[in-house]
C-alpha atoms as a PDB file:
ATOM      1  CA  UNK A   1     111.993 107.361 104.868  1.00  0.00           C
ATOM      2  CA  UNK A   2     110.908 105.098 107.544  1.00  0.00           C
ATOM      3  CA  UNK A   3     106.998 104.259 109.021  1.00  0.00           C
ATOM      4  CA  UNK A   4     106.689 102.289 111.989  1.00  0.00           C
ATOM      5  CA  UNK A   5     104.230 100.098 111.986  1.00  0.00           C
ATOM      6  CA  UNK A   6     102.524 100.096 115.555  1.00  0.00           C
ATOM      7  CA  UNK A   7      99.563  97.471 116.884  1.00  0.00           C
ATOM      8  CA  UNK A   8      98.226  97.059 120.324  1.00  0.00           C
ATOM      9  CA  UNK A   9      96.308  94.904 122.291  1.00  0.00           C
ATOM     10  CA  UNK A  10      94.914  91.525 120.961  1.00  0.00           C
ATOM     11  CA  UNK A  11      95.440  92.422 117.239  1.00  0.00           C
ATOM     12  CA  UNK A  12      98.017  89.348 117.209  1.00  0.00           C
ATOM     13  CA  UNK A  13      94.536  87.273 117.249  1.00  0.00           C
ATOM     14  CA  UNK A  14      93.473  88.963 113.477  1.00  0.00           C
ATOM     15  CA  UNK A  15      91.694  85.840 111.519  1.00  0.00           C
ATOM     16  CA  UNK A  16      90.626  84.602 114.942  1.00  0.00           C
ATOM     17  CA  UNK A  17      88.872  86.939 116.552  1.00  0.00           C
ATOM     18  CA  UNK A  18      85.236  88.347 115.108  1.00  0.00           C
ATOM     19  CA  UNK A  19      85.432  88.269 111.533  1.00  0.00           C
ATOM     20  CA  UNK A  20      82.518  89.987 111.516  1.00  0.00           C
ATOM     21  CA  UNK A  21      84.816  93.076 112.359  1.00  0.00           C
ATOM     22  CA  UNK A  22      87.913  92.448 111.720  1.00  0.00           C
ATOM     23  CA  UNK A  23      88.158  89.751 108.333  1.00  0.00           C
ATOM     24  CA  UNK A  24      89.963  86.716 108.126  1.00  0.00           C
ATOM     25  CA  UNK A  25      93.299  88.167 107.299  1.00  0.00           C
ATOM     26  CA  UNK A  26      95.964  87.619 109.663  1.00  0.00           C
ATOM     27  CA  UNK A  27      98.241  90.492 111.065  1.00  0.00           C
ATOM     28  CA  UNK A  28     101.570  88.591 109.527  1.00  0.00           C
ATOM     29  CA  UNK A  29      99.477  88.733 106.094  1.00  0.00           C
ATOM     30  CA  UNK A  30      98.792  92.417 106.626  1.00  0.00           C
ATOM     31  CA  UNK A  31     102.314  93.197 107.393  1.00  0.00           C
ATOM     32  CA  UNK A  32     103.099  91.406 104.587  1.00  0.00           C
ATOM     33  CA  UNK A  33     101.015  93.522 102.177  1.00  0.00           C
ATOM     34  CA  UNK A  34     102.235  96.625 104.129  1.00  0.00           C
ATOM     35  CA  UNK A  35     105.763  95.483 103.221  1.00  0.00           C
ATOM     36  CA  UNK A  36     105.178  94.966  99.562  1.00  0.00           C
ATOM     37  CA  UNK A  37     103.510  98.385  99.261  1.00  0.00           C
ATOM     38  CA  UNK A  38     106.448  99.837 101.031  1.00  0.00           C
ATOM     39  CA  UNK A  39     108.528  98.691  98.504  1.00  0.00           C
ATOM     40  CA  UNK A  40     106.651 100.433  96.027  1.00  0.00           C
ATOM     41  CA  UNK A  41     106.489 103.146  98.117  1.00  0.00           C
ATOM     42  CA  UNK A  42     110.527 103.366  97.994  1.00  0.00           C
ATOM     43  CA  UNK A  43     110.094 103.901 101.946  1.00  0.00           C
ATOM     44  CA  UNK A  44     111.509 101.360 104.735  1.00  0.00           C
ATOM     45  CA  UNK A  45     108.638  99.971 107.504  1.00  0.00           C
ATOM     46  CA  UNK A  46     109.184  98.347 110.564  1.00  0.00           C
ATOM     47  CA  UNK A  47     105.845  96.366 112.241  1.00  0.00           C
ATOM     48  CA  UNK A  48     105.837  95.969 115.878  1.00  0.00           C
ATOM     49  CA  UNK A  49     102.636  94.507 117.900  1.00  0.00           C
ATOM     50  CA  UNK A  50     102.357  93.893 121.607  1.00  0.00           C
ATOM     51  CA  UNK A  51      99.525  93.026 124.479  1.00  0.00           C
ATOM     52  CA  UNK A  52     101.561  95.452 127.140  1.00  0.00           C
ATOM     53  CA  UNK A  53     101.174  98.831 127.304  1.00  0.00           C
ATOM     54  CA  UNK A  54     104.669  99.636 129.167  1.00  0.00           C
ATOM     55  CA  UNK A  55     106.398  97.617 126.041  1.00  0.00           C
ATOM     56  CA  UNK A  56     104.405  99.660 123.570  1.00  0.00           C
ATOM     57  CA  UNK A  57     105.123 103.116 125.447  1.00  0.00           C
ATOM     58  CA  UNK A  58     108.980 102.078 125.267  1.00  0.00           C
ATOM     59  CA  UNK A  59     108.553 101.181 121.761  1.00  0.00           C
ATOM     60  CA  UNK A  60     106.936 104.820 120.865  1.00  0.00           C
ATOM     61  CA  UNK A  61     109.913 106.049 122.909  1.00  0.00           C
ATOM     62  CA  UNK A  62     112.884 104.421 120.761  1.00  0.00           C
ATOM     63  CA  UNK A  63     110.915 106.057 117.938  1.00  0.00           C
ATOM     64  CA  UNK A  64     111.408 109.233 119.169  1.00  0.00           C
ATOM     65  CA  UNK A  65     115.230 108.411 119.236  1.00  0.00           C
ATOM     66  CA  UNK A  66     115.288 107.029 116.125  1.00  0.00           C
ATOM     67  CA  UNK A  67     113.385 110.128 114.346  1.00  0.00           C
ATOM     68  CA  UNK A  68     111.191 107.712 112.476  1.00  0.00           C
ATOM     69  CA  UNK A  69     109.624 109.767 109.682  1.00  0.00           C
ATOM     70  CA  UNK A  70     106.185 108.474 109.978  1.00  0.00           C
ATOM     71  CA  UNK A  71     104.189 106.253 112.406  1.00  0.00           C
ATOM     72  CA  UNK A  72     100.747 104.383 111.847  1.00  0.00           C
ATOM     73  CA  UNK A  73      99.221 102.908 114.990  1.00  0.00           C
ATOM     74  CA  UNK A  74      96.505 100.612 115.785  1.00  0.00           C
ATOM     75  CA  UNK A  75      95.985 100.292 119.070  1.00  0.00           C
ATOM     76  CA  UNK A  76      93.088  98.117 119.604  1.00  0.00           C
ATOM     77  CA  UNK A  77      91.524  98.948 122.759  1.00  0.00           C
ATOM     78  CA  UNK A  78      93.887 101.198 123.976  1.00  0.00           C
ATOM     79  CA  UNK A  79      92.612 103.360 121.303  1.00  0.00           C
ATOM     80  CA  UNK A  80      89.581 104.364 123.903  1.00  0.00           C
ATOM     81  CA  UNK A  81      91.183 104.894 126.826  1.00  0.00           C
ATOM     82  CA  UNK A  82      95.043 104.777 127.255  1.00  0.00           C
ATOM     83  CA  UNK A  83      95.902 108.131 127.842  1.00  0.00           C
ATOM     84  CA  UNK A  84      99.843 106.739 128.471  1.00  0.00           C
ATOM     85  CA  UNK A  85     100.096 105.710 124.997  1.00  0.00           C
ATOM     86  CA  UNK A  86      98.302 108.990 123.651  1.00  0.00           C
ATOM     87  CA  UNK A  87     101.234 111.406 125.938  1.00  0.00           C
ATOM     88  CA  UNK A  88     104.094 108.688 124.848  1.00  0.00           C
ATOM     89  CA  UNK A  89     102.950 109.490 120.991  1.00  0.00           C
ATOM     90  CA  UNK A  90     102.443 113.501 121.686  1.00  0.00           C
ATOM     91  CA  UNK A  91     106.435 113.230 122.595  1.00  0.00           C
ATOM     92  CA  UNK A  92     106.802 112.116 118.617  1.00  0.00           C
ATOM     93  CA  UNK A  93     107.345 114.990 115.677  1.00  0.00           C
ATOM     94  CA  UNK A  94     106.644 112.777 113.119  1.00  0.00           C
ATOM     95  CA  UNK A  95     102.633 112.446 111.308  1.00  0.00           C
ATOM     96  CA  UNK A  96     100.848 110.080 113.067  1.00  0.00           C
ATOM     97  CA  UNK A  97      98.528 108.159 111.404  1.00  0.00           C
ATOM     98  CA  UNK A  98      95.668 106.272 113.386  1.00  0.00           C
ATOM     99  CA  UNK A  99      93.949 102.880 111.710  1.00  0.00           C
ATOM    100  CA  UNK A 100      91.196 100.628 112.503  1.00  0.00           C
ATOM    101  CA  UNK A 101      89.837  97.592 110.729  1.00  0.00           C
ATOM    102  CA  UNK A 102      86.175  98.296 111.416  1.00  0.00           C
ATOM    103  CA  UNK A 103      84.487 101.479 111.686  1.00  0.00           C
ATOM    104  CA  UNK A 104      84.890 102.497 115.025  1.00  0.00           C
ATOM    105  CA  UNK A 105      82.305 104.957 114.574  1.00  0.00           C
ATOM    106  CA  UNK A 106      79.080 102.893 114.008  1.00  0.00           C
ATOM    107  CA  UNK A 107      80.299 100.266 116.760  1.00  0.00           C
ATOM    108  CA  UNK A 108      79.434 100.190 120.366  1.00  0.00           C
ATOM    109  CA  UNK A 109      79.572 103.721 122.270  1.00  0.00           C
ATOM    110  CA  UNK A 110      82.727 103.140 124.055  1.00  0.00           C
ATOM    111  CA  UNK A 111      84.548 102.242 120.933  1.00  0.00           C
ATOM    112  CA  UNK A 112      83.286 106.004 119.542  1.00  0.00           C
ATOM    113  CA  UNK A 113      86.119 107.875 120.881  1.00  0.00           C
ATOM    114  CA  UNK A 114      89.386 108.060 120.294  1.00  0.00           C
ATOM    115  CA  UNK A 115      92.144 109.230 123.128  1.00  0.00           C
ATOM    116  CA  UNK A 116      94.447 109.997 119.629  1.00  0.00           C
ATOM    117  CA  UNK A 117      92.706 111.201 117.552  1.00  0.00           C
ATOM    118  CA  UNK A 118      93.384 114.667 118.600  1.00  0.00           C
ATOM    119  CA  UNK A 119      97.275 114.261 118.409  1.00  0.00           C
ATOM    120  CA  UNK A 120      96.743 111.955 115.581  1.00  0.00           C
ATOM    121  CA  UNK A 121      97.209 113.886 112.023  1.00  0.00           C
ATOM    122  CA  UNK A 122      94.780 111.955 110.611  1.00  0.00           C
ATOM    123  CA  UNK A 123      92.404 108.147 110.808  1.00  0.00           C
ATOM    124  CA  UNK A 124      91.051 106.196 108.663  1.00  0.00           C
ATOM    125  CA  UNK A 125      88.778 103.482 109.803  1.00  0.00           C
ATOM    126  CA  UNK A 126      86.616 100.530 108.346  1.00  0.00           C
ATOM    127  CA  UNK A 127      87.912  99.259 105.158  1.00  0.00           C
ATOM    128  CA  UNK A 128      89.461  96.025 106.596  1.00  0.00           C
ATOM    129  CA  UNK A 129      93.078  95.489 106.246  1.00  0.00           C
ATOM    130  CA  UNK A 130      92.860  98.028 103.331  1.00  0.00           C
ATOM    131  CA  UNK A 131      92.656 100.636 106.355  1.00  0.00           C
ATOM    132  CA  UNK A 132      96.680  99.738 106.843  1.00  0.00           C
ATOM    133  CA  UNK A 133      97.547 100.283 103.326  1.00  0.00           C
ATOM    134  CA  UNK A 134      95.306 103.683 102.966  1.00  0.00           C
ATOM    135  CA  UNK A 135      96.837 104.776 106.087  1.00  0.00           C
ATOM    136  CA  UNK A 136     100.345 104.239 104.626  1.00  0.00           C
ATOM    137  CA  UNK A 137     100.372 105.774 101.853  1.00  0.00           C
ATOM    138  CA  UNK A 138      98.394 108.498 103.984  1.00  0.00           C
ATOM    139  CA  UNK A 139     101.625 108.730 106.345  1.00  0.00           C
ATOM    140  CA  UNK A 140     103.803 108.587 102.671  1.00  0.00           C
ATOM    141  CA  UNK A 141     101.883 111.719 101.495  1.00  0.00           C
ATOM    142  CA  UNK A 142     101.947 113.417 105.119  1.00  0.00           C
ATOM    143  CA  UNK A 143     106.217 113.266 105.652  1.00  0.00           C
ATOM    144  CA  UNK A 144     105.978 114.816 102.172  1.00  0.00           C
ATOM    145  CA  UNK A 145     106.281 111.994  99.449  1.00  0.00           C
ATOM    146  CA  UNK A 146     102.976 112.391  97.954  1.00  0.00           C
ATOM    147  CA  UNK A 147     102.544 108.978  97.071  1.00  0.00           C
END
């Protein structure tokens, strides 16, 4: 089984940018945790993060070649309003699980909404970097390995 691993805009900046929000963990330290609970897992994960929107579209699209088994995204900002990411993930037949460090719910009214969360087969929101780990074992349990 393989999860990709998929963060957008400005999430490269984790441990810098408003730890109010968002901790002091950095996104190499949560890939590393997502890596170790992969292993135990017994599934494969591959993290990719970029500030472009074209390079993350592409990136969605070689997924779709590949026939990943499971994706989690984070995608920042784009979360609220990139409708190009949300139709390059609809192309996907794999569970899609969406993540956000803080709870998007009780922030600021643009952050409220989700342009995945429709597509998305489930999110899971404001428990920190534990969001990434509940979200893959979420995806684990979603392609079927109830883990």
């Amino acid at each position: 089984m393989k999860v990709l691993v998929l963060n957008g805009i400005n999430l490269n900046m984790f441990g810098k940018r408003d730890p109010s929000h968002y901790g002091t963990e950095t996104l190499d330290q949560i890939n590393l945790s997502l890596q170790k609970l992969a292993t135990e897992l017994g599934v494969d994960i591959e993290c990719f993060q970029t500030n472009f929107e074209g390079d993350m579209a592409q990136r969605i699209h070689k997924a779709h070649t590949e026939a990943v088994d499971a994706v989690l995204i984070n995608a920042g900002a784009w979360t609220h309003y990139s409708y190009g990411i949300r139709d390059a993930l609809a192309i996907l037949k794999c569970p899609i699980v969406e993540v956000h460090m803080s709870n998007i719910h009780a922030r600021e009214e643009f952050r409220r909404h989700s342009v995945l969360a429709e597509i998305a087969t489930g999110q899971i929101c404001g428990f920190g970097s534990n969001s990434y780990l509940l979200g893959l074992r979420a995806a684990v349990a979603a392609i079927g390995g109830n883990k």
